[in-house]
Each structure stands twice: as structure tokens, then as C-alpha cells.
Protein backbone atom coordinates (compact mmCIF):
# COMPACT_ATOMS: atom_id res chain seq x y z
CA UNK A 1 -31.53 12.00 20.59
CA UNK A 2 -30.21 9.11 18.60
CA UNK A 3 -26.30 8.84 19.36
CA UNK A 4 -23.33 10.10 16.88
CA UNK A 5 -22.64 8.18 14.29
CA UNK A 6 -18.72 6.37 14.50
CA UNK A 7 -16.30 7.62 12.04
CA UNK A 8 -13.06 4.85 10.89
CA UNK A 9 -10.42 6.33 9.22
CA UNK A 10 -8.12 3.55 8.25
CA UNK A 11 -4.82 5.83 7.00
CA UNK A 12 -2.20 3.32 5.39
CA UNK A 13 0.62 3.09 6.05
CA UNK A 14 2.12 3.09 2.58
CA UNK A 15 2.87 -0.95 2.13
CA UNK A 16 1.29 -2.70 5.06
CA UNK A 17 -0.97 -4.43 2.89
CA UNK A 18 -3.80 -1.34 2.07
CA UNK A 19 -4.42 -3.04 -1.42
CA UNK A 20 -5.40 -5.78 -0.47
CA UNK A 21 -7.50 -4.55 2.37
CA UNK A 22 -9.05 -1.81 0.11
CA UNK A 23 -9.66 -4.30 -2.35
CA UNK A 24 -11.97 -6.33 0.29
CA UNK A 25 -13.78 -3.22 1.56
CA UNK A 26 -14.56 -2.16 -1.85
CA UNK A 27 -15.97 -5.59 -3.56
CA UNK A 28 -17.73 -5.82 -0.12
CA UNK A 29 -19.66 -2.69 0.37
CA UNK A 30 -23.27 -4.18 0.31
CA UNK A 31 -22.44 -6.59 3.12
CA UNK A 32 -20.64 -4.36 5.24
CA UNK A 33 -23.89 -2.04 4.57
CA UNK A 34 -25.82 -5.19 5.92
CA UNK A 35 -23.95 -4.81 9.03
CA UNK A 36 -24.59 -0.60 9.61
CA UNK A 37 -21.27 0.00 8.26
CA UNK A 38 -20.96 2.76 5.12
CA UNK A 39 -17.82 2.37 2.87
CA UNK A 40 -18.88 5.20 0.49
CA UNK A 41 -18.10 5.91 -3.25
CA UNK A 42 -17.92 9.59 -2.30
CA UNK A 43 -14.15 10.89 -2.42
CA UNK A 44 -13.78 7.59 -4.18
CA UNK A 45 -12.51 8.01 -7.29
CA UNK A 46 -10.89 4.36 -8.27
CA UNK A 47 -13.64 3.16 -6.55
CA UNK A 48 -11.18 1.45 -4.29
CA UNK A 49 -9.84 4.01 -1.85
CA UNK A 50 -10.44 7.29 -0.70
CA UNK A 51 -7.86 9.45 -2.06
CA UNK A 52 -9.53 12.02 -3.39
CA UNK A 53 -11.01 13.25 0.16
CA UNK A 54 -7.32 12.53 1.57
CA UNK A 55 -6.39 14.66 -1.54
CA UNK A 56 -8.67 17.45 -0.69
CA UNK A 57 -7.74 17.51 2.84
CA UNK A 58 -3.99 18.16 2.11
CA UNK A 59 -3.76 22.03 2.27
CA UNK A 60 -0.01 21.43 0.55
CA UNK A 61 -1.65 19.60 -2.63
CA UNK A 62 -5.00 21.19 -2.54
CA UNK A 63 -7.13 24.27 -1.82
CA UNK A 64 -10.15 21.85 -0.61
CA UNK A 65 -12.84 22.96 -3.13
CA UNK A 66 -14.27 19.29 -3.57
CA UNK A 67 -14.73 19.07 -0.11
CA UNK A 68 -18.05 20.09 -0.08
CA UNK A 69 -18.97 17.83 -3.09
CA UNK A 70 -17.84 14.79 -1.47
CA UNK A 71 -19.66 15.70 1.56
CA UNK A 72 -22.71 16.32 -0.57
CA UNK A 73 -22.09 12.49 -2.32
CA UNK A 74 -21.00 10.53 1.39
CA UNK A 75 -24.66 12.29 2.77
CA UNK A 76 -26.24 10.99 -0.37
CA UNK A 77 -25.07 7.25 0.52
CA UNK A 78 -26.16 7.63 4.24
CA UNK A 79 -28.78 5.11 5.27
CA UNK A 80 -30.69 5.74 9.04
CA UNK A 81 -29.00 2.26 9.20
CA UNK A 82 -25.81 3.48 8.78
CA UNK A 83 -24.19 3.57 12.59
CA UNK A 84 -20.94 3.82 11.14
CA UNK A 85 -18.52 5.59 8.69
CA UNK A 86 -15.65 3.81 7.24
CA UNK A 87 -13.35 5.67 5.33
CA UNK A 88 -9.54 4.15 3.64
CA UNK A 89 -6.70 6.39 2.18
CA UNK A 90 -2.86 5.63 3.29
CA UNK A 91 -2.87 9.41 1.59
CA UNK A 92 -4.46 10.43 4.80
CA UNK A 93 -0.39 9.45 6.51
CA UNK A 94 0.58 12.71 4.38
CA UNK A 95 -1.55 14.95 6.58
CA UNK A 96 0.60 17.21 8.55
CA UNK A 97 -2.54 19.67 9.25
CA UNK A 98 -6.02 17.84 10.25
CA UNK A 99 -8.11 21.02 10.30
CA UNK A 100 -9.41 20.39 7.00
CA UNK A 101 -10.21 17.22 7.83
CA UNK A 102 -11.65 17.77 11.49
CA UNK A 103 -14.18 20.04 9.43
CA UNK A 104 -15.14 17.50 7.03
CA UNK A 105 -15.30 14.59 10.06
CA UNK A 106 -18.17 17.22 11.78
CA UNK A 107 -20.20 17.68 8.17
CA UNK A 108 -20.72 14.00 7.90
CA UNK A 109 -23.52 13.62 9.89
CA UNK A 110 -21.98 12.32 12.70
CA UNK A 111 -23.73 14.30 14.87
CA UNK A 112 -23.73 17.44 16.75
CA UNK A 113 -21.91 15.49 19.76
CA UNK A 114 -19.01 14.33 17.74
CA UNK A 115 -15.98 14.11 19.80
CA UNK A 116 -12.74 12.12 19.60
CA UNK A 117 -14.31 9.06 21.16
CA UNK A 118 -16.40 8.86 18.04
CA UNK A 119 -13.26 8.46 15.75
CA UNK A 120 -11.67 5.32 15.66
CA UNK A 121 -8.19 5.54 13.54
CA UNK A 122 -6.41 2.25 12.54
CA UNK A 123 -3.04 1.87 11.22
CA UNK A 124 -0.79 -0.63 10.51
CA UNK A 125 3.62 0.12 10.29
CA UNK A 126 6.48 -2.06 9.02
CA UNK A 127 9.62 -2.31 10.78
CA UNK A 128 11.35 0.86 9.82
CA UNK A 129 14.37 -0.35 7.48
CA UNK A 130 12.03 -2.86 5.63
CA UNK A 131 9.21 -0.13 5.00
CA UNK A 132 12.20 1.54 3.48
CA UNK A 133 13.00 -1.33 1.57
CA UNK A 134 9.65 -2.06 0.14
CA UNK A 135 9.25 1.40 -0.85
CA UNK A 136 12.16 1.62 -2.77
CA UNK A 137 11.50 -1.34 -4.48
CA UNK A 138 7.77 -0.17 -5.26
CA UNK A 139 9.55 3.18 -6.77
CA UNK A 140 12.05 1.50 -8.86
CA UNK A 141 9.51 -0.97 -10.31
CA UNK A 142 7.10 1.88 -11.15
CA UNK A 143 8.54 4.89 -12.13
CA UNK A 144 12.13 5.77 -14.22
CA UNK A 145 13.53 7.04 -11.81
CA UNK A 146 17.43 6.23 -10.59
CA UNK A 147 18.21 6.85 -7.14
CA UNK A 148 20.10 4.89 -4.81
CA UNK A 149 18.66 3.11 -1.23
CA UNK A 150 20.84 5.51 0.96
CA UNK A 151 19.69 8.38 -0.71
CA UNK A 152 15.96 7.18 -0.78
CA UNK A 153 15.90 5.97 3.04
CA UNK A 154 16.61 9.88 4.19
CA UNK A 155 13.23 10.21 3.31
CA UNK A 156 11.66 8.16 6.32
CA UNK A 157 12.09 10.23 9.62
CA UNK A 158 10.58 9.99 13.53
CA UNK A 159 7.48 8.42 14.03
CA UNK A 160 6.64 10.13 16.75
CA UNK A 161 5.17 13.49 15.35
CA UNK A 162 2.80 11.50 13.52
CA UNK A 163 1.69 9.49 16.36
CA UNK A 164 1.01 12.57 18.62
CA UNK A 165 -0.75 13.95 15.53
CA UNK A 166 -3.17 11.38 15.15
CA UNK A 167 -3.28 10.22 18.91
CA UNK A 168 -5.17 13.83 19.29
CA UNK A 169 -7.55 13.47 16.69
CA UNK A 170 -9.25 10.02 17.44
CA UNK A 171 -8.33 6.55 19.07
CA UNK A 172 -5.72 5.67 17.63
CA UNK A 173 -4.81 1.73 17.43
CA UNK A 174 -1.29 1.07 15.32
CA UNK A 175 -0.33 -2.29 14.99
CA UNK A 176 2.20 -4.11 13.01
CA UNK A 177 1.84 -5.57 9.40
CA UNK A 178 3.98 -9.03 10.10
CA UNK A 179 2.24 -11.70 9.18
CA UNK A 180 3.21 -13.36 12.92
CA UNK A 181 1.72 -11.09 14.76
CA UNK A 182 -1.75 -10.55 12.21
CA UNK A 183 -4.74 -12.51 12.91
CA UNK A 184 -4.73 -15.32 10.70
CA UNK A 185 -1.19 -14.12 9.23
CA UNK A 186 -4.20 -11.76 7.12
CA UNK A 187 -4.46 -7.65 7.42
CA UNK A 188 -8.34 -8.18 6.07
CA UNK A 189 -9.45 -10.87 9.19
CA UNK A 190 -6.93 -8.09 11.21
CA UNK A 191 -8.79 -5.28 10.46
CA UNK A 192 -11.94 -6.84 10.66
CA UNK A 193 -11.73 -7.68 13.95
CA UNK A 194 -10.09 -4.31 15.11
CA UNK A 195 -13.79 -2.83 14.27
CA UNK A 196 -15.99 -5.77 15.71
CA UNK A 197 -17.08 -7.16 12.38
CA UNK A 198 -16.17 -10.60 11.00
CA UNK A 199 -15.60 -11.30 7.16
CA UNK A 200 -17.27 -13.85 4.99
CA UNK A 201 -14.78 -14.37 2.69
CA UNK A 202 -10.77 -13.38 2.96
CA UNK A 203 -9.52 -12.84 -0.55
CA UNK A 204 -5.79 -14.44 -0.01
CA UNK A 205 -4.12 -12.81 -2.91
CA UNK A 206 -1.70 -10.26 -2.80
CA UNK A 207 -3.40 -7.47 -4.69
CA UNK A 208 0.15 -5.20 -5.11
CA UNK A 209 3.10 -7.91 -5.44
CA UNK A 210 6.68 -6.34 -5.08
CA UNK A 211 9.38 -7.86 -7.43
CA UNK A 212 13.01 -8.52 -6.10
CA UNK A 213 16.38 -10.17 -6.16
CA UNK A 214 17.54 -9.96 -10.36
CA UNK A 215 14.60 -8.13 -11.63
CA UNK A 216 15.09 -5.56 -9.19
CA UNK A 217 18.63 -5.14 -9.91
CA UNK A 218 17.66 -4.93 -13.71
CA UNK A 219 14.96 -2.59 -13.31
CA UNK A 220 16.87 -0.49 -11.27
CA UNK A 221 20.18 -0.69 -14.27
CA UNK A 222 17.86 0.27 -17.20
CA UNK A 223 16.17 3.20 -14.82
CA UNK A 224 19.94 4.42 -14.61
CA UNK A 225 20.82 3.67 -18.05
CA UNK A 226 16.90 5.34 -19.32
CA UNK A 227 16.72 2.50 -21.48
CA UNK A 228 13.17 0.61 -22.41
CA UNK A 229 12.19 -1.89 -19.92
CA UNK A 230 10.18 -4.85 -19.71
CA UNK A 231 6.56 -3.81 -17.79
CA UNK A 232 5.65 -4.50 -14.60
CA UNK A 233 3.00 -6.74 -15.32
CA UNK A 234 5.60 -8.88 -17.29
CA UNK A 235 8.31 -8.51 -14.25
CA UNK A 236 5.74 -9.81 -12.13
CA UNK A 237 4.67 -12.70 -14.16
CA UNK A 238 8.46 -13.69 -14.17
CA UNK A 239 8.70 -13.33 -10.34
């Protein structure tokens, strides 16, 4: 009987460089195909990441309907060459229950001897007070919003339930987004080597850019003010 297929589930977090990585997974899919490995369009729907499965999954936001559609599409993709599922969402991080998604991980075809050894989950976490930080300068730069950084930070909480949630789904591997500790300071050549394959090409570019310092502090003032701003495409140009 020809073994279960691998399932990767790389699940964020939120600002530890998942554009960028998403980015290379997408614009790569043929050559990762080349080497057995299936990033799918299924549950796909910026053709980037995989929200819309993580989206499904999410009994809070969801009631799972497109579940089986996406299932239907991913199958569609498969290839016999296929030994391996790869799947990216850092909306997977908002899963408090995985039953939805444990169901979808055995419809797959992953085989009727799928167990945890055959999911392999990767994530990578800031340093608590600067994850804040870049969050709440993502959420002042993109939405009207005014709220303060105290009131914002109550918002990040313990680790650990999330940990011992994912630790007893699959293997889980965390590992720090610093550019010190990343292989080649890159998360792409990072996460490439976490599942055994080796890229061609590293794009080097920082595919979501934060802004900071003045601009922030402006942003932030015409938020509280609800005044017109400049864009964020223009912010970032200045930065």
C-alpha cells in the first residue's frame, strides 16, 4: 500500500514574514510540483495564501460549507507525484477548535493511515512586545482606527494554550523570525530547509513593509482626528 501522503501546514504567525514567504510559494508552485510538493489553488482565493480553508475551518467565523468544495478543488490538483501537501494561512493561528480542520486533513487524500506523524506544522513568533509593536503599527497604517498601544497590547495573551493546541495535532517546529537566528537572515531559505527542499531563487524584498517613526505618529493623529490621510502606498514610498 503506497504510504500517506505528508500534510504542511505553515500557520503564520501574524508578522513573521508570511508575505513574503507566501509570495515565494505562490510564484513557485510548478517547481515545488517538480519536487512532489502540492501548493494548491484550492482554498486559495488571492492566489497567495490559504485563507479561505483557514476561514472555513473557524467554527466562530464560519459554518464550514466550502469545505467540501475546496476539498473537491485540492483533489482536483493532486498528482500520483504529489508525496506532499503544503498548505499557508497565519489565519490558521485563530483556530481555537481543530476538529474542523482534523476532518478536512483526513479528506485530502492523505491516506487511510494518517496520523500526527504525517503532519508537519511550522511556525515562526516574534519576541512578544515587538509582535505587539508591529501589529499596532500594521493596524494604524491600514485601517481608521484610533486606539492607543496599551490598550491594543491587552490583546496578545499566553502562548502556551496555543502551543499545547497545535503540539497535539502534528509536529510542531516554532522558531523565531530574527533575522540572527534565520538561515541566511531569510524566512524563505528558513522554511525551505525546515521541509528538506532547497530554493532556486530567494526573492529579497520585503513584500509587506511597516512604516514608522513620523509617519506613524501622523497616521496615528489623523486616525484620531478622522481626517483624510495620505495612502499607504504613498507613506511607504516616503519611508
Amino acid at each position: 500500500m503506497k504510504p500517506a501522503r505528508t500534510l504542511i501546514l505553515h500557520i503564520g504567525r501574524h508578522k513573521s514574514g508570511t508575505s513574503s514567504l507566501q509570495h515565494f510559494l505562490a510564484g513557485n508552485r510548478d517547481w515545488l510540483s517538480q519536487k512532489g510538493i502540492l501548493y494548491p489553488h484550492a482554498g486559495c482565493n488571492n492566489r497567495i495564501a490559504h485563507h479561505e480553508l483557514a476561514l472555513q475551518c473557524n467554527s466562530r467565523l464560519s459554518d464550514g460549507s466550502g469545505i467540501d468544495g475546496i476539498l473537491a478543488g485540492l483533489k482536483a490538483e493532486l498528482a500520483p507525484h504529489h508525496e506532499r501537501i503544503l498548505l499557508s494561512s497565519e489565519a490558521f493561528q485563530n483556530l481555537t477548535d481543530l476538529s474542523r480542520l482534523k476532518d478536512a486533513c483526513s479528506a485530502m487524500g492523505l491516506g487511510s493511515g494518517l496520523s500526527l506523524s504525517h503532519i508537519q506544522i511550522v511556525c515562526y513568533v516574534r519576541e512578544h512586545l515587538d509582535y505587539a509593536m508591529s501589529g499596532f503599527r500594521q493596524l494604524v497604517q491600514s485601517q481608521t482606527v484610533f486606539v492607543t498601544f496599551d490598550q491594543y497590547a491587552h490583546r496578545f495573551g499566553d502562548m502556551a494554550p496555543f502551543l499545547h493546541r497545535w503540539q497535539n495535532f502534528g509536529n510542531l517546529s516554532v522558531a523565531w523570525f530574527d533575522r540572527n537566528t534565520l538561515k541566511n537572515g531569510d524566512v524563505v531559505a528558513d522554511f525551505c530547509e525546515r521541509i528538506s527542499i532547497n530554493p532556486t531563487d530567494i526573492p529579497s524584498s520585503n513584500k509587506n513593509p511597516s512604516i514608522g517613526g513620523n509617519l506613524l505618529v501622523y497616521k496615528l493623529a489623523a486616525n484620531r482626528l478622522k481626517i483624510p490621510a495620505l495612502d499607504y502606498a504613498t507613506m511607504r514610498g516616503l519611508a
